[in-house]
N, C-alpha and C. Protein backbone atom coordinates (compact mmCIF):
# COMPACT_ATOMS: atom_id res chain seq x y z
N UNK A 1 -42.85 62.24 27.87
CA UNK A 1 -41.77 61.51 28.41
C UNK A 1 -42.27 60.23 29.04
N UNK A 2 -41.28 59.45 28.72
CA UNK A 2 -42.03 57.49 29.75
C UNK A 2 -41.23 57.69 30.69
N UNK A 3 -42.00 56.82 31.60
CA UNK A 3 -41.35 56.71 32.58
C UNK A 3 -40.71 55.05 32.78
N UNK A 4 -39.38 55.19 33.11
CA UNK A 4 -38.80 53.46 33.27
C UNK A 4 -39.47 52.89 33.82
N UNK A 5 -40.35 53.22 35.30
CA UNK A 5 -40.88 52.00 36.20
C UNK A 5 -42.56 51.41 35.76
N UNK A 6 -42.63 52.47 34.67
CA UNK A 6 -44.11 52.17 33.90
C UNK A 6 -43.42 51.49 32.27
N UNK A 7 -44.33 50.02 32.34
CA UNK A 7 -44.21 49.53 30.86
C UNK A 7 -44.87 50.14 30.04
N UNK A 8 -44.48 49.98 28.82
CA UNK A 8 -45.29 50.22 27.26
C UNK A 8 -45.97 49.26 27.35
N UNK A 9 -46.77 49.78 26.61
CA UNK A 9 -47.74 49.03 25.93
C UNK A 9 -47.73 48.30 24.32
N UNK A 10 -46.39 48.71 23.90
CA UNK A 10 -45.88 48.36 22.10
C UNK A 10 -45.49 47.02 22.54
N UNK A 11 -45.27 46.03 21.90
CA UNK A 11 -44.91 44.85 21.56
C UNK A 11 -43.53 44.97 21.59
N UNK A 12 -42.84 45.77 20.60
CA UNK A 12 -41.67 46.25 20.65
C UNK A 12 -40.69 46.01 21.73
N UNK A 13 -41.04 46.84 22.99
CA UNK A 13 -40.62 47.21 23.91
C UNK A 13 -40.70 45.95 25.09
N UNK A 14 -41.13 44.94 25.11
CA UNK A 14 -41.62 43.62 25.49
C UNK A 14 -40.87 42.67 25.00
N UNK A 15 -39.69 42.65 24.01
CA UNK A 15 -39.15 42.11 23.73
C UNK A 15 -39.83 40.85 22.17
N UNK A 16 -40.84 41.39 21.69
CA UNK A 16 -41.36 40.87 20.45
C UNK A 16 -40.63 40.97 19.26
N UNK A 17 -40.59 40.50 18.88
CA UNK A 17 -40.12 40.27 17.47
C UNK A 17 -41.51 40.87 16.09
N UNK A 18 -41.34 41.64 15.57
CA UNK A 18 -42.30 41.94 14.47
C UNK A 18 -42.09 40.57 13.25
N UNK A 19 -43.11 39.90 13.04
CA UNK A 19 -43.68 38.86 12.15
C UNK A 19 -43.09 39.39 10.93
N UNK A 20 -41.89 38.35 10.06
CA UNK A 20 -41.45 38.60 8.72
C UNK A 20 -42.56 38.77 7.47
N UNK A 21 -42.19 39.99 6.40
CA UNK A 21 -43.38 39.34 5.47
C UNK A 21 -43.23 38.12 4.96
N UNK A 22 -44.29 37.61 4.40
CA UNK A 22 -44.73 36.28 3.37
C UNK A 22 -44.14 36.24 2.21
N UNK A 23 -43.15 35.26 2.31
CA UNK A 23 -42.67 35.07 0.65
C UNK A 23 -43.46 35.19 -0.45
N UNK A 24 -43.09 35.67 -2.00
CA UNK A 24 -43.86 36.25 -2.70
C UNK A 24 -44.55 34.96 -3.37
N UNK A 25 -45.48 34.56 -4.13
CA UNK A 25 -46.00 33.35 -4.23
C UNK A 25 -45.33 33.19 -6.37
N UNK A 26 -44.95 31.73 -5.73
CA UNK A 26 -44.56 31.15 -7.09
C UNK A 26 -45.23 31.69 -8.19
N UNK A 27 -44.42 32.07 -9.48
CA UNK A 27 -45.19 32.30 -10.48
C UNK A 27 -45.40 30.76 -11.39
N UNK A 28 -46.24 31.01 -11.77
CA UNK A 28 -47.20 29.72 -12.73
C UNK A 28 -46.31 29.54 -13.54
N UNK A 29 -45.50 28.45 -14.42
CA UNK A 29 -45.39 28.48 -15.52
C UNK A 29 -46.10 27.69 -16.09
N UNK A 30 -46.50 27.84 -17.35
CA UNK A 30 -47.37 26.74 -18.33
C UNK A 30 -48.95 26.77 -17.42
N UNK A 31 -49.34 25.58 -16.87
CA UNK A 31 -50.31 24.75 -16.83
C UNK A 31 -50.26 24.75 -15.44
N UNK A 32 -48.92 23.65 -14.70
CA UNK A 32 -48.47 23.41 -13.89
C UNK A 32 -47.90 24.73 -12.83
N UNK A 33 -48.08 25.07 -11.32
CA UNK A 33 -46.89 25.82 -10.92
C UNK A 33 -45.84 24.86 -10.21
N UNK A 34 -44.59 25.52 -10.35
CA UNK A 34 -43.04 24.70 -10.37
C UNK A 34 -42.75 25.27 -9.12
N UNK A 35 -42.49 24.19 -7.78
CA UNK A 35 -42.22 24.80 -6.96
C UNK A 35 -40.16 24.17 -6.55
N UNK A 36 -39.68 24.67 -6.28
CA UNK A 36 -38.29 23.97 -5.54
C UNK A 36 -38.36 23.33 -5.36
N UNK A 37 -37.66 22.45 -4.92
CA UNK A 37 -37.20 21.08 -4.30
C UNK A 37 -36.87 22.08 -3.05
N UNK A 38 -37.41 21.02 -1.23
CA UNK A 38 -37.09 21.82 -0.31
C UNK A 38 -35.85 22.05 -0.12
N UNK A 39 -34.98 22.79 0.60
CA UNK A 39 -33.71 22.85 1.31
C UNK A 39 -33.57 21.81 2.41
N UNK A 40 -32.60 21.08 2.06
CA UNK A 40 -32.26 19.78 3.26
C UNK A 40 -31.92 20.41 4.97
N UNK A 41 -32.61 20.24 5.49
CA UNK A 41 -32.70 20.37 6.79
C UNK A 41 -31.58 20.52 7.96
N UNK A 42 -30.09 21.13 7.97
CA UNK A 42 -29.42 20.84 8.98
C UNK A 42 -29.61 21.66 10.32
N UNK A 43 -28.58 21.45 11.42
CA UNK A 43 -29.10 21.96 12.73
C UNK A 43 -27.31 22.73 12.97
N UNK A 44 -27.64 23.30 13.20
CA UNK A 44 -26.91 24.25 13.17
C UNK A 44 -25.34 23.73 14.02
N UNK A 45 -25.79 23.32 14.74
CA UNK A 45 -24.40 22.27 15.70
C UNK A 45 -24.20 20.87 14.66
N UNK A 46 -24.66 20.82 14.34
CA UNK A 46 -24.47 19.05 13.61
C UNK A 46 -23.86 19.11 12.28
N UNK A 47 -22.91 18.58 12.42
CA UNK A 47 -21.91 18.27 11.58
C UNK A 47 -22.49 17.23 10.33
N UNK A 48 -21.80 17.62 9.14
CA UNK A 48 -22.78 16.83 8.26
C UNK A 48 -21.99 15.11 8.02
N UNK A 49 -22.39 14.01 8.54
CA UNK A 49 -21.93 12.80 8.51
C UNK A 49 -20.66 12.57 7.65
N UNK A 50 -19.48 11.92 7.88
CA UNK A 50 -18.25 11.69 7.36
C UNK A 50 -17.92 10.55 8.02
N UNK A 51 -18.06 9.62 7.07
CA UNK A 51 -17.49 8.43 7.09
C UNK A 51 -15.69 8.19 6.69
N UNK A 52 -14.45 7.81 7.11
CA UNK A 52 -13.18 7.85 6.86
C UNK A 52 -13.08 6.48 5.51
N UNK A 53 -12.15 6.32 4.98
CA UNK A 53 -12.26 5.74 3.75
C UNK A 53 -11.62 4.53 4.37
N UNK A 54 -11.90 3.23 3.48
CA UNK A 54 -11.33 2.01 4.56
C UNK A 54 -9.87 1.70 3.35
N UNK A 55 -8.71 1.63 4.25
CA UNK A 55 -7.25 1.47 3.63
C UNK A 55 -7.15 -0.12 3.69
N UNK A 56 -6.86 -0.88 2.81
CA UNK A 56 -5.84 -2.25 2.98
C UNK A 56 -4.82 -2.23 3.81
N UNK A 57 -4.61 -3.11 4.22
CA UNK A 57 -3.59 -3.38 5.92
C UNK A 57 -2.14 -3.13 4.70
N UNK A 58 -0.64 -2.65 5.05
CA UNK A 58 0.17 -2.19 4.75
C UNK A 58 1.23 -3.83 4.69
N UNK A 59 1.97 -4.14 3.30
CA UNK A 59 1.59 -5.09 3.37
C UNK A 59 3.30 -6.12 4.55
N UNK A 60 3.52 -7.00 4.81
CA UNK A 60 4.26 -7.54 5.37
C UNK A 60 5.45 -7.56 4.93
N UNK A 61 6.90 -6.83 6.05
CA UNK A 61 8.00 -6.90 5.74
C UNK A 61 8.66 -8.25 5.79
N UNK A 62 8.97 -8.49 4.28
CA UNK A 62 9.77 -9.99 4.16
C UNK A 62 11.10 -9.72 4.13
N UNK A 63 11.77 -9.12 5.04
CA UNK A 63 13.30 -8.86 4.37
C UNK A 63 14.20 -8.43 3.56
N UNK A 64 13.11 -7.95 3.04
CA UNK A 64 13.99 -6.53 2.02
C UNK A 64 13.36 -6.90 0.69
N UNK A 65 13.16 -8.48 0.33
CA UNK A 65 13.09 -8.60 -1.04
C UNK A 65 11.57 -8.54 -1.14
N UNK A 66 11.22 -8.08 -2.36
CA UNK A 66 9.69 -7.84 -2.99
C UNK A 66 9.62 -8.77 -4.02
N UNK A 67 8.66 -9.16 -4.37
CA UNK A 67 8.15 -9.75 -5.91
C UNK A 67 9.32 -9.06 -6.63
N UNK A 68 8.92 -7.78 -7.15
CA UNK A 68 9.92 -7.85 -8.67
C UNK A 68 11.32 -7.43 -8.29
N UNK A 69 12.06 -7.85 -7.02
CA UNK A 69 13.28 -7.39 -7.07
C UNK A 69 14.14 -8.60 -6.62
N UNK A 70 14.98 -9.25 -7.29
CA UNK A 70 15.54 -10.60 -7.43
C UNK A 70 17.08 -10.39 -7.19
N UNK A 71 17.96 -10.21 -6.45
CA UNK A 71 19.38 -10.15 -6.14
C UNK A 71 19.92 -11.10 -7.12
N UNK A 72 20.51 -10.45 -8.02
CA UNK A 72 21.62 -11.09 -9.00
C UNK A 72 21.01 -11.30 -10.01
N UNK A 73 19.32 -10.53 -10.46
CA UNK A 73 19.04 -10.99 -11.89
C UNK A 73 19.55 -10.00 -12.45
N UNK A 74 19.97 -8.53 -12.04
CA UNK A 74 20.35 -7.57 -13.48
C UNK A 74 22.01 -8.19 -13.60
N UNK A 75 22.66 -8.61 -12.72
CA UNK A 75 23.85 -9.85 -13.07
C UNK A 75 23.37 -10.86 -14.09
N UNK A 76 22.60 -11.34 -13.85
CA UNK A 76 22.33 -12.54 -15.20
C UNK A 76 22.25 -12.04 -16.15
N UNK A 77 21.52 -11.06 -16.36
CA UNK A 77 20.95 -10.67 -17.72
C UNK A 77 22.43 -10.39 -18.27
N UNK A 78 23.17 -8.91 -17.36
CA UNK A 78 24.50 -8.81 -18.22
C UNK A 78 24.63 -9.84 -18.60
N UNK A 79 25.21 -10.92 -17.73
CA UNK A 79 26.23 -12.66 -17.89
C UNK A 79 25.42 -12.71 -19.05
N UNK A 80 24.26 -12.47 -19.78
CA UNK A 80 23.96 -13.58 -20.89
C UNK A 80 24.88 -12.99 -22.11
N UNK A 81 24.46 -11.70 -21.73
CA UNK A 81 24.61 -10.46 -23.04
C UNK A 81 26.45 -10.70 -23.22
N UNK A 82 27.48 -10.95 -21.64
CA UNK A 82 28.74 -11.02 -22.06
C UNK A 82 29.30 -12.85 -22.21
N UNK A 83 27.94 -13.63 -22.31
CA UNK A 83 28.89 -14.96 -22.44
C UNK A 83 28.46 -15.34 -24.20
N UNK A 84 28.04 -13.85 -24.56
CA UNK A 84 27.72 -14.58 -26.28
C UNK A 84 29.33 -14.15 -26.57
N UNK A 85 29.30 -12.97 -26.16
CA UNK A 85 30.97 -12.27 -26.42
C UNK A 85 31.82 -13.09 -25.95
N UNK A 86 32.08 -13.40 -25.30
CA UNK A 86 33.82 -13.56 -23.91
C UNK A 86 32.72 -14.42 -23.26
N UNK A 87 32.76 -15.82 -23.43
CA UNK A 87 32.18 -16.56 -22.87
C UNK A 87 33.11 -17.04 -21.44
N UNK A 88 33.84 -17.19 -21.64
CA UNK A 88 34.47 -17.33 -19.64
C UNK A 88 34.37 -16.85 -19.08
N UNK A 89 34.11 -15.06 -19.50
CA UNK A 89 33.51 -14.12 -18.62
C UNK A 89 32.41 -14.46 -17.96
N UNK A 90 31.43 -14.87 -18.76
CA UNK A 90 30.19 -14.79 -18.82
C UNK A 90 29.73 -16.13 -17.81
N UNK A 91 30.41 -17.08 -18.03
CA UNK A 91 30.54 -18.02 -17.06
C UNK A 91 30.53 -17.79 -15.97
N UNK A 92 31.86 -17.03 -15.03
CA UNK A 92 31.93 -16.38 -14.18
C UNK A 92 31.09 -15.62 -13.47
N UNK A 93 30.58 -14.52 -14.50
CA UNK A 93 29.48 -14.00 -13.53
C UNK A 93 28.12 -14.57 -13.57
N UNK A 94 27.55 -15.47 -14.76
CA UNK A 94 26.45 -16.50 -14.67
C UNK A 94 26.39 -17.10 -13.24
N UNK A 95 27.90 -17.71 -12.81
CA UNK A 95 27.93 -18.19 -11.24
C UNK A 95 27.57 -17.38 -10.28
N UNK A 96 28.11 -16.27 -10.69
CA UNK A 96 28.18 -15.29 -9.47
C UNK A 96 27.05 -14.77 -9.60
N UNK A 97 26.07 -14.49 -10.64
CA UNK A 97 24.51 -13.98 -9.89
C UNK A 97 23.84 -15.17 -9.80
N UNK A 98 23.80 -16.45 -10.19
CA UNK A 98 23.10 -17.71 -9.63
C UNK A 98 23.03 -17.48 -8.03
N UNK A 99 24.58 -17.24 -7.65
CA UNK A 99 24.63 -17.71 -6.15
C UNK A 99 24.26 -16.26 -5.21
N UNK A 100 23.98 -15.35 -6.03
CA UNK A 100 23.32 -14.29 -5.33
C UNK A 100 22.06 -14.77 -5.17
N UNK A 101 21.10 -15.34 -5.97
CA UNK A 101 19.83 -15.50 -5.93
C UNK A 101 19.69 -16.69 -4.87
N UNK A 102 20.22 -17.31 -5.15
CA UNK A 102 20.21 -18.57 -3.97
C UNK A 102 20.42 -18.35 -2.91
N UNK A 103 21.05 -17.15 -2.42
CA UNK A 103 21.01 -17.17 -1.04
C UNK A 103 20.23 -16.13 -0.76
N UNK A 104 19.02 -15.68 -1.42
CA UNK A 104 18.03 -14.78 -1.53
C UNK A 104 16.80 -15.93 -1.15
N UNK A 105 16.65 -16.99 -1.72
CA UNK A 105 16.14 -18.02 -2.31
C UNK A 105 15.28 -17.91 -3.05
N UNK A 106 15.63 -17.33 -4.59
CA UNK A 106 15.02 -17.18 -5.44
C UNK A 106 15.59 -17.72 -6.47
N UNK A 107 15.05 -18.48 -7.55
CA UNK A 107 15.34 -18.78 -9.06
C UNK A 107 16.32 -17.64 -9.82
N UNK A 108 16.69 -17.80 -10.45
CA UNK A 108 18.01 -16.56 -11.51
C UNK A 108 18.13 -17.51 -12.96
N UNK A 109 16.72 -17.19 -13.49
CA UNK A 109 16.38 -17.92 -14.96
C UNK A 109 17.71 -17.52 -15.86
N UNK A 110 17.63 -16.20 -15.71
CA UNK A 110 19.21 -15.20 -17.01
C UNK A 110 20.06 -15.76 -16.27
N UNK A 111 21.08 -15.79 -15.20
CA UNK A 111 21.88 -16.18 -14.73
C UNK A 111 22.46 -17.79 -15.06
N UNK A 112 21.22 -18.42 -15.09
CA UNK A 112 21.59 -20.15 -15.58
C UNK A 112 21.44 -20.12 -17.10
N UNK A 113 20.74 -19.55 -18.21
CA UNK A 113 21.01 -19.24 -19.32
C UNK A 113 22.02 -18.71 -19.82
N UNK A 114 22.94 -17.38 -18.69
CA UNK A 114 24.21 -17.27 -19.50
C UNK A 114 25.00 -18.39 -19.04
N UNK A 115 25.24 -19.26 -18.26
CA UNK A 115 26.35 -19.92 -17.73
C UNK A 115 25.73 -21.58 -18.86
N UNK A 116 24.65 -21.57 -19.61
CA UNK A 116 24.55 -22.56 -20.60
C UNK A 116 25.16 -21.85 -22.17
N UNK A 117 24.21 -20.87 -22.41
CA UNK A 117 25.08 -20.17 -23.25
C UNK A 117 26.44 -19.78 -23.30
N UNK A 118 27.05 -19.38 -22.26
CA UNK A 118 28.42 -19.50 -21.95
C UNK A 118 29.11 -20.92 -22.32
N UNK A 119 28.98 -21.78 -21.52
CA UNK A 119 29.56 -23.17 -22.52
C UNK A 119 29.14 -23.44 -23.52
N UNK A 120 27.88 -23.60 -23.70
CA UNK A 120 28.24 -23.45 -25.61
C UNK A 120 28.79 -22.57 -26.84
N UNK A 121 29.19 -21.61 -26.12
CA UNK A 121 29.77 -20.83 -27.14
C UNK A 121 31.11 -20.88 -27.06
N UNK A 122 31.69 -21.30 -25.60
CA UNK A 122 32.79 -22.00 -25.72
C UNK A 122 33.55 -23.23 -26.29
N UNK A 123 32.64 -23.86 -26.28
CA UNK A 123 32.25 -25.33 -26.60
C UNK A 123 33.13 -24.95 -28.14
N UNK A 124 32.50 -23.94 -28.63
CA UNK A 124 32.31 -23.66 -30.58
C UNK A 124 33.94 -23.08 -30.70
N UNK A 125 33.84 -22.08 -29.70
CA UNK A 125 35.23 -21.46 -29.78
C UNK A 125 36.33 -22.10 -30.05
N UNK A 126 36.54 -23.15 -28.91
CA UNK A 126 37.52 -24.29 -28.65
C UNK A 126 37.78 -25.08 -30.04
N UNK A 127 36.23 -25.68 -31.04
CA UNK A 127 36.74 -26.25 -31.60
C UNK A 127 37.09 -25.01 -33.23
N UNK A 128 36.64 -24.09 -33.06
CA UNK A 128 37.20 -23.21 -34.23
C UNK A 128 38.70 -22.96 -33.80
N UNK A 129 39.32 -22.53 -32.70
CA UNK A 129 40.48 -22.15 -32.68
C UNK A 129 41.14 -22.98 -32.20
N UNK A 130 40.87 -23.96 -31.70
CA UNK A 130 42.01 -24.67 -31.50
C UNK A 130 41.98 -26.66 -32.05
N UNK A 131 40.84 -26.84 -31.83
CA UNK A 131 40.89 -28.33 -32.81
C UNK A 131 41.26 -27.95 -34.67
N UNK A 132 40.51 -27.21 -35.31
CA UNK A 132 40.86 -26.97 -36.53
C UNK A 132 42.20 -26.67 -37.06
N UNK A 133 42.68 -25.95 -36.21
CA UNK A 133 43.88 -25.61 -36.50
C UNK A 133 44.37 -27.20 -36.10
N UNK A 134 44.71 -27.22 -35.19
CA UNK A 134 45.68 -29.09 -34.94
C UNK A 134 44.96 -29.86 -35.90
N UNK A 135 44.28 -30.24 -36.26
CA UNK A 135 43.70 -31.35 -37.25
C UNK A 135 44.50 -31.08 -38.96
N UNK A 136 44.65 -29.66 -38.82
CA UNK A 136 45.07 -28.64 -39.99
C UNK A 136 46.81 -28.86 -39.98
N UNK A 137 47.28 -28.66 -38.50
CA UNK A 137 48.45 -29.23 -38.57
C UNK A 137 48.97 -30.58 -38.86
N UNK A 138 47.90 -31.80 -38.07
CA UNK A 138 48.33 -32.64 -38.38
C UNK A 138 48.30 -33.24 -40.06
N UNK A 139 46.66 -32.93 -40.99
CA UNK A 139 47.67 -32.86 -42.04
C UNK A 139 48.68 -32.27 -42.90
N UNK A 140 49.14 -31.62 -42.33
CA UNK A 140 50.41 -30.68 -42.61
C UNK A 140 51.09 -31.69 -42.50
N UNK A 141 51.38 -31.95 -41.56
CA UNK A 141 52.72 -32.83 -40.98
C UNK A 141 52.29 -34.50 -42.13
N UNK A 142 51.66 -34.68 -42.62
CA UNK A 142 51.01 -36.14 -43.25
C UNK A 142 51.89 -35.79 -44.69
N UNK A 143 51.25 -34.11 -45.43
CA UNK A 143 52.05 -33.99 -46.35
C UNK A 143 53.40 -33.96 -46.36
N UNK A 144 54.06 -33.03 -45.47
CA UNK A 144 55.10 -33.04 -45.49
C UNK A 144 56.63 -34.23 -45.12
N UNK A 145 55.43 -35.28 -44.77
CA UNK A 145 56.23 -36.57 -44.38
C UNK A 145 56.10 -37.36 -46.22
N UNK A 146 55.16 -37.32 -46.25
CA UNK A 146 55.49 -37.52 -47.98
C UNK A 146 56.23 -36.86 -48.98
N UNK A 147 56.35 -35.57 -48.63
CA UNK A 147 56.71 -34.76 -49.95
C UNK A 147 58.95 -35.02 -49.57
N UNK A 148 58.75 -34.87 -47.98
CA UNK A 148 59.76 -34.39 -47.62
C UNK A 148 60.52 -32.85 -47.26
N UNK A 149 61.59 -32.38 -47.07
CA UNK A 149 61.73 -31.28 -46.34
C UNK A 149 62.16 -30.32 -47.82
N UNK A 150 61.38 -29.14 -48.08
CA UNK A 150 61.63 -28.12 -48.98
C UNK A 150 60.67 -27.75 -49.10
N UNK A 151 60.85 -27.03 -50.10
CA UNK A 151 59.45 -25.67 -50.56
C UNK A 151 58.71 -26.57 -51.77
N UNK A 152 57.73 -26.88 -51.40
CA UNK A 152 56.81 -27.96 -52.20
C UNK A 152 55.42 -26.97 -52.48
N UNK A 153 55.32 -27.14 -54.03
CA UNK A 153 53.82 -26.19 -54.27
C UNK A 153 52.50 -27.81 -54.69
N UNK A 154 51.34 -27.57 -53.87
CA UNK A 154 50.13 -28.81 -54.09
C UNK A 154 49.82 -28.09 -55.46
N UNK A 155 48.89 -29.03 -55.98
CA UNK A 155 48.03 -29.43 -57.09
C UNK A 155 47.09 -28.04 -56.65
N UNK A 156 46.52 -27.61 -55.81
CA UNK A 156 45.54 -26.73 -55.61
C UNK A 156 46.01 -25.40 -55.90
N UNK A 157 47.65 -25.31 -55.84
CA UNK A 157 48.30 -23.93 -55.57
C UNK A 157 48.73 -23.43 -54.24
N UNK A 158 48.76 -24.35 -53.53
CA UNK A 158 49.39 -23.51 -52.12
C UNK A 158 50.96 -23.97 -52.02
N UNK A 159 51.41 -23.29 -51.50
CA UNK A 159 53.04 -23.47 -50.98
C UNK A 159 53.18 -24.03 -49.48
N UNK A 160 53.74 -25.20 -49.70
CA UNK A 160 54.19 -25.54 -48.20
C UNK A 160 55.83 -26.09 -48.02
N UNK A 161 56.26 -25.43 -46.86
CA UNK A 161 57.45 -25.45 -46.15
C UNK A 161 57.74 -26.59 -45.32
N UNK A 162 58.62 -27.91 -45.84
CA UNK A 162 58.21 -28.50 -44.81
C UNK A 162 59.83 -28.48 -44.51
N UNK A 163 60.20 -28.45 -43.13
CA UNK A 163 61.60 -28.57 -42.57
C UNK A 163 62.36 -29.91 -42.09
């Protein structure tokens, strides 16, 4: 039996630690022996370095409008597409997204293209339906001041009525 107020004499009991065995020794390959690359060194509290990523500054509120967003260009574009059709239409709203963009202060390229295209296709309209025809009447009225008032057939074959 020990006694508590008498120490050992073991290492053990002293608070020693018994010495780990010796890692087993590299085997040879070839010629050369191949040892590891060491294990990188950390400390047990130390955090392994982290740098945060660097962001571009967020960029400046101009008032709502951005580069690609233009007040009154998807208006123009329609205006072009309705002043080939219904050109007074097209007029109309050609104005009306111009003056959206302008008080944006931005250019409205489609917007001033339909309101040009718009008069010229009016331009054409005007003289198909309504100069041709009067020019058409007036020589009407040329023949029929010659022929006089009745049912008169021309040299070409047409019938005209003059009253």
């Amino acid at each position: 039996m020990t006694d508590p107020n008498t120490p050992d004499a073991t290492p053990a009991s002293q608070g020693a630690q018994p010495t780990p065995p010796a890692p087993p020794a590299q085997p040879a390959y070839g010629e050369y022996a191949q040892t590891p690359p060491a294990a990188p060194a950390y400390s047990q509290n130390a955090a392994p370095a982290y740098s945060a990523p660097a962001y571009n500054a967020a960029p400046a509120y101009n008032g709502g409008t951005t580069k690609g967003t233009v007040p009154g260009k998807t208006l123009g574009i329609v205006a072009v597409i309705v002043s080939i059709f219904f050109s007074l239409i097209g007029i109309i709203l050609g104005f009306v997204a111009r003056s959206q963009s302008k008080k944006a202060g931005a250019k409205n390229g489609p917007a001033t293209a339909a309101i040009v295209i718009g008069f010229i296709v009016l331009a054409i309209q005007l003289v198909l339906f309504v100069v041709l025809p009067l020019a058409g009447i007036g020589a009407l009225a040329g023949v029929c001041n010659d022929l006089g008032p009745g049912v008169h057939e021309l040299d070409n074959g047409t019938t005209v009525t003059c009253g």
